[in-house]
Protein backbone atom coordinates (compact mmCIF):
# COMPACT_ATOMS: atom_id res chain seq x y z
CA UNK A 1 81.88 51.12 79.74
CA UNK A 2 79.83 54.21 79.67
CA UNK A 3 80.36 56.84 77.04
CA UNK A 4 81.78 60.15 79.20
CA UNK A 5 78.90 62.77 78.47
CA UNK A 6 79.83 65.24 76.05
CA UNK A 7 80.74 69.10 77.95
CA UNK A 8 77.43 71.08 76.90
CA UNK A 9 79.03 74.40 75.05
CA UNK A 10 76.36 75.28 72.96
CA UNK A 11 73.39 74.96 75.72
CA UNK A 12 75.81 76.61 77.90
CA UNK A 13 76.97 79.50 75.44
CA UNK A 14 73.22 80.11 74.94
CA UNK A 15 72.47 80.23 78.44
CA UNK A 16 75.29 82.86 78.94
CA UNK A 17 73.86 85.10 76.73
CA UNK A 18 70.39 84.98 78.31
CA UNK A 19 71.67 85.40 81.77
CA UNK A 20 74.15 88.34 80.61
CA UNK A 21 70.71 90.37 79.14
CA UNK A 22 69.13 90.26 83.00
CA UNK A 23 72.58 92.40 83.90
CA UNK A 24 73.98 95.70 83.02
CA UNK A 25 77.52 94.36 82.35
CA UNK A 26 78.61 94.59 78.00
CA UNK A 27 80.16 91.35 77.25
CA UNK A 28 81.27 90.72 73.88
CA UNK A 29 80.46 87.47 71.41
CA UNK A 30 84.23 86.87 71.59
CA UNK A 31 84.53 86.97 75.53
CA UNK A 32 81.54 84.92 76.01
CA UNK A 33 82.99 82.34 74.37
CA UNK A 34 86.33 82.73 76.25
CA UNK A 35 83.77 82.09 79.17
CA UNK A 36 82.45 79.30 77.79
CA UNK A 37 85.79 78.02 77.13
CA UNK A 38 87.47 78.67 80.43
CA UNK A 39 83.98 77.20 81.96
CA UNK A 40 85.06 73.59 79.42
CA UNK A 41 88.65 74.36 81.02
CA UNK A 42 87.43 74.29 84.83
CA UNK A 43 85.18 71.13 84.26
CA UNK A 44 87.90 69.06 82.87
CA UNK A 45 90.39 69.55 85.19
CA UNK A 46 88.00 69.27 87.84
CA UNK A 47 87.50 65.67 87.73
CA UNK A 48 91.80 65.05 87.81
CA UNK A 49 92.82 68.43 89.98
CA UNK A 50 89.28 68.36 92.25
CA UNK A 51 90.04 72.71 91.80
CA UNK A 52 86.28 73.41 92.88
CA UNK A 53 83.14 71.25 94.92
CA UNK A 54 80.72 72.30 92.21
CA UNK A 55 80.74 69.41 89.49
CA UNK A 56 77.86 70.42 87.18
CA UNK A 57 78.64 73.08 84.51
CA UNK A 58 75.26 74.57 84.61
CA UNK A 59 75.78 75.56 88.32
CA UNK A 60 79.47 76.34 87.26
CA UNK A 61 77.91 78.84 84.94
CA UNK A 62 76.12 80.49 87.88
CA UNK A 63 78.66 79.74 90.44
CA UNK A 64 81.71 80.66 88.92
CA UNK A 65 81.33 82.72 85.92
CA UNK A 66 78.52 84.83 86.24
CA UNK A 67 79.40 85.08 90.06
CA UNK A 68 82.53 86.61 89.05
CA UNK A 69 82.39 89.07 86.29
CA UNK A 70 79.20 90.86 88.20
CA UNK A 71 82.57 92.54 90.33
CA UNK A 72 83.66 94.23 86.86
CA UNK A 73 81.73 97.33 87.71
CA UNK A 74 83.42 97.61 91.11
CA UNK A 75 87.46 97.28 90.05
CA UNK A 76 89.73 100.62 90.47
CA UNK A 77 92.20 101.72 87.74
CA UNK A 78 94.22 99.65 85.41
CA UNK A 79 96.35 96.86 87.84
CA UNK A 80 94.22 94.37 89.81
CA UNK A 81 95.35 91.00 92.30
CA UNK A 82 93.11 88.29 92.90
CA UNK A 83 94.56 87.32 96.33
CA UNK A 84 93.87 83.42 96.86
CA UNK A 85 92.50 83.19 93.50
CA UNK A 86 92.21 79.23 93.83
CA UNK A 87 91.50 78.31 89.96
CA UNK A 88 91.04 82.26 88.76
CA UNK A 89 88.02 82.97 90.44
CA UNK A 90 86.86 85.41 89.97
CA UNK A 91 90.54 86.59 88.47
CA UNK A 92 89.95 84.60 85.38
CA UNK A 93 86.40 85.91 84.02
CA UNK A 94 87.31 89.35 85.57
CA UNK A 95 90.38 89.22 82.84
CA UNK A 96 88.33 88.23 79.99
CA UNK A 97 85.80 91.07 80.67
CA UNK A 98 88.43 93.51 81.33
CA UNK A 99 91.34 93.11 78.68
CA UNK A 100 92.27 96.68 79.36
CA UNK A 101 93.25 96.10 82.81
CA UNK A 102 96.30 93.94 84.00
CA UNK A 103 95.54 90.78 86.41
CA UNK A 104 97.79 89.34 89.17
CA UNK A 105 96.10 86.51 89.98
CA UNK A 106 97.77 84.68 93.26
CA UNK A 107 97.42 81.58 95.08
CA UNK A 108 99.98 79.19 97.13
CA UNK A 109 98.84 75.76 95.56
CA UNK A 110 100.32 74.81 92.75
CA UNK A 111 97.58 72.50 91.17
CA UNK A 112 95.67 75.66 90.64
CA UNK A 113 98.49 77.74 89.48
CA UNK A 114 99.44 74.77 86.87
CA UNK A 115 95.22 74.81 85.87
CA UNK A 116 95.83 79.26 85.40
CA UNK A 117 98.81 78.87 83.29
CA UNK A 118 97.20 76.48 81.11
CA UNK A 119 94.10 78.75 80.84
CA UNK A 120 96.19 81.60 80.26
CA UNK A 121 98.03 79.57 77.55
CA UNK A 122 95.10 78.11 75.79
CA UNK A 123 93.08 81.60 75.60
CA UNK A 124 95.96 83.47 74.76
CA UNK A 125 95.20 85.81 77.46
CA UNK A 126 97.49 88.39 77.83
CA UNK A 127 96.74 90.42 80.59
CA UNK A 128 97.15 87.62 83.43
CA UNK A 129 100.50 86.62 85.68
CA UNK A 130 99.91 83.77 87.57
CA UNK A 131 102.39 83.37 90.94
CA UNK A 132 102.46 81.10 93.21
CA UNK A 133 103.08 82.45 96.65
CA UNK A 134 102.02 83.10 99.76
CA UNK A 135 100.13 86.87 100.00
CA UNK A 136 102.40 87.52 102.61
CA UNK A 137 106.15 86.43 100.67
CA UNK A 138 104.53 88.76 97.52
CA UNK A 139 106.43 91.80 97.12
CA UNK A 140 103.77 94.29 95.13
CA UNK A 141 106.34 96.47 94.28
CA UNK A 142 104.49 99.38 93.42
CA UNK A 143 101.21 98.07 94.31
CA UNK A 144 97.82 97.29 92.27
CA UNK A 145 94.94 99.77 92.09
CA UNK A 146 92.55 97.01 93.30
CA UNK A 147 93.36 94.50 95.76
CA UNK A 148 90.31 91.69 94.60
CA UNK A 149 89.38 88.94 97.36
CA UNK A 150 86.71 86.53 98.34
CA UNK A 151 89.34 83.87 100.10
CA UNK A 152 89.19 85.60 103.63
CA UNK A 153 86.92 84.46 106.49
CA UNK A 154 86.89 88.52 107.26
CA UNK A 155 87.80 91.71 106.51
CA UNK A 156 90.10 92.05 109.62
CA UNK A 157 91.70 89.15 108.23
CA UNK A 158 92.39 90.38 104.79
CA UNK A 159 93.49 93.95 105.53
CA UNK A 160 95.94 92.45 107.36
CA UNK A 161 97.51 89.57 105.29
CA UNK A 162 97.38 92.56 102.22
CA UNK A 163 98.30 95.41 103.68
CA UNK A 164 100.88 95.71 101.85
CA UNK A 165 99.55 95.12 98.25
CA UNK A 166 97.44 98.16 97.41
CA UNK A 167 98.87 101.32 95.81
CA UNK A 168 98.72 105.02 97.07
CA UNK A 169 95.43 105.19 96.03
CA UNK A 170 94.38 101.78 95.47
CA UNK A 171 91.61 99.89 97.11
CA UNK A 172 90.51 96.35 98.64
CA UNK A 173 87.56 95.27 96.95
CA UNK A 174 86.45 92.51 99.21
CA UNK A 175 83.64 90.11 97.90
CA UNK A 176 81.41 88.40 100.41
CA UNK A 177 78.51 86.81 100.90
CA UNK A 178 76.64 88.52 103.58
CA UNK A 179 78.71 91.54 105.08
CA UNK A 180 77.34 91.87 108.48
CA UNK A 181 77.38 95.58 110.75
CA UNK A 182 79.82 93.52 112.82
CA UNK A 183 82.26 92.69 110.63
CA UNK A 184 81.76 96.11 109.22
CA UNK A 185 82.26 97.69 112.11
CA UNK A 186 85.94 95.99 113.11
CA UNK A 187 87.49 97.90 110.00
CA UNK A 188 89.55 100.30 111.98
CA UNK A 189 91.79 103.44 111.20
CA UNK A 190 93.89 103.66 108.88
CA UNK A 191 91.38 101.56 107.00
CA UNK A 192 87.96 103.05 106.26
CA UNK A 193 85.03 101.12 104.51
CA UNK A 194 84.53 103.55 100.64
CA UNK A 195 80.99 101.42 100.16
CA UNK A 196 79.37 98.57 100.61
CA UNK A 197 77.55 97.18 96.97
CA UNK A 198 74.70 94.70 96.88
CA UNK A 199 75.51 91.96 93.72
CA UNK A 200 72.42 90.34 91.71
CA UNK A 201 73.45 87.09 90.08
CA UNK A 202 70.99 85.78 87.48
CA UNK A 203 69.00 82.81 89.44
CA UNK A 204 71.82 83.13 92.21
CA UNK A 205 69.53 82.87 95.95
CA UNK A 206 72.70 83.43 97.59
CA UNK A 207 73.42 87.17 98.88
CA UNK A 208 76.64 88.44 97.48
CA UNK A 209 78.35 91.50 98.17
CA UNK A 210 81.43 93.43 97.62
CA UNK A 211 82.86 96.01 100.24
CA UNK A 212 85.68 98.69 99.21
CA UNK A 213 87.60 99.64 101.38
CA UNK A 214 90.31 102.45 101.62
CA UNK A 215 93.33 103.51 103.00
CA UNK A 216 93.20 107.04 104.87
């Protein structure tokens, strides 16, 4: 029997902090590792929990970590939801990068709520609630100042399966891949499109984008 390859941290820590000088984002020793860590998390449970298509941490590092905590610059006030957060992406490295803000981070499958807990649990992050729901059973209460998404197939669809999650002045910041003028463009009243932002991920060819929206 073959030896199981050993998880790469210290190639993979050291490619972090490479990748991180190319952006503008301030990411601490102690949260890079939490990366890295979270990054060792996501590959192990991967092979028994199948949480993501993307097996090889390198691309993981890309994919999932750097791919998520480019957003940081984009979230509104103190309370965010990752709506159909799937395993904490980008909820997860979003939290780690942003310990002064409070993360919601909801899906309906339990297999990746069980994988956030854990995370949550092993970190010792504080600033994360996992639920499991369904975004449209998930009372807000008072809402979140940043409604966080990438799990909708448009914007149409996610204003109106979380309509009902932002607060009075709170904001969808919806992350996509290419947002084209006709997509754009079927944001109606009382919605109104705040800004569309073009992402650069380090060695990512993909386009990536986020759009906020607001509510008039």
């Amino acid at each position: 029997m073959s030896k199981a390859t050993p998880f790469p941290t210290e190639q993979l820590a050291a490619r972090l902090s490479q990748l991180l000088k190319e952006t503008d984002l301030s990411v601490s020793d102690e949260q890079q590792q939490q990366l890295i860590a979270l990054l060792g998390m996501l590959h192990k449970w991967n092979k028994a929990y199948n949480l993501t298509s993307v097996r090889d941490p390198a691309e993981m590092l890309i994919r999932h970590i750097l791919d998520s905590i480019v957003v940081s610059p984009y979230l509104h006030g103190k309370t965010v939801i990752d709506v159909g957060t799937g395993p904490g992406l980008p909820g997860l490295p979003l939290a780690i990068c942003n310990p002064d803000r409070e993360f919601v981070l909801l899906d309906s499958l339990g297999k990746r709520i069980s994988f956030i807990r854990q995370v949550v649990h092993e970190l010792k992050l504080t600033n994360v609630t996992p639920v499991l729901a369904r975004v449209q059973d998930y009372d807000s209460k008072n809402g979140f100042d940043s409604v966080v998404s990438r799990a909708f197939a448009s914007l149409a669809d996610m204003l109106s399966w979380c309509h009902h999650l932002p607060s009075a002045d709170g904001r969808f910041i919806a992350l996509k891949g290419l947002a084209t003028e006709e997509e754009l463009a079927a944001v109606e009243p009382p919605y109104r499109i705040l800004a569309v932002h073009q992402l650069q991920v380090p060695t990512l060819e993909a386009a990536r984008h986020v759009v906020e929206i607001i509510t008039d």
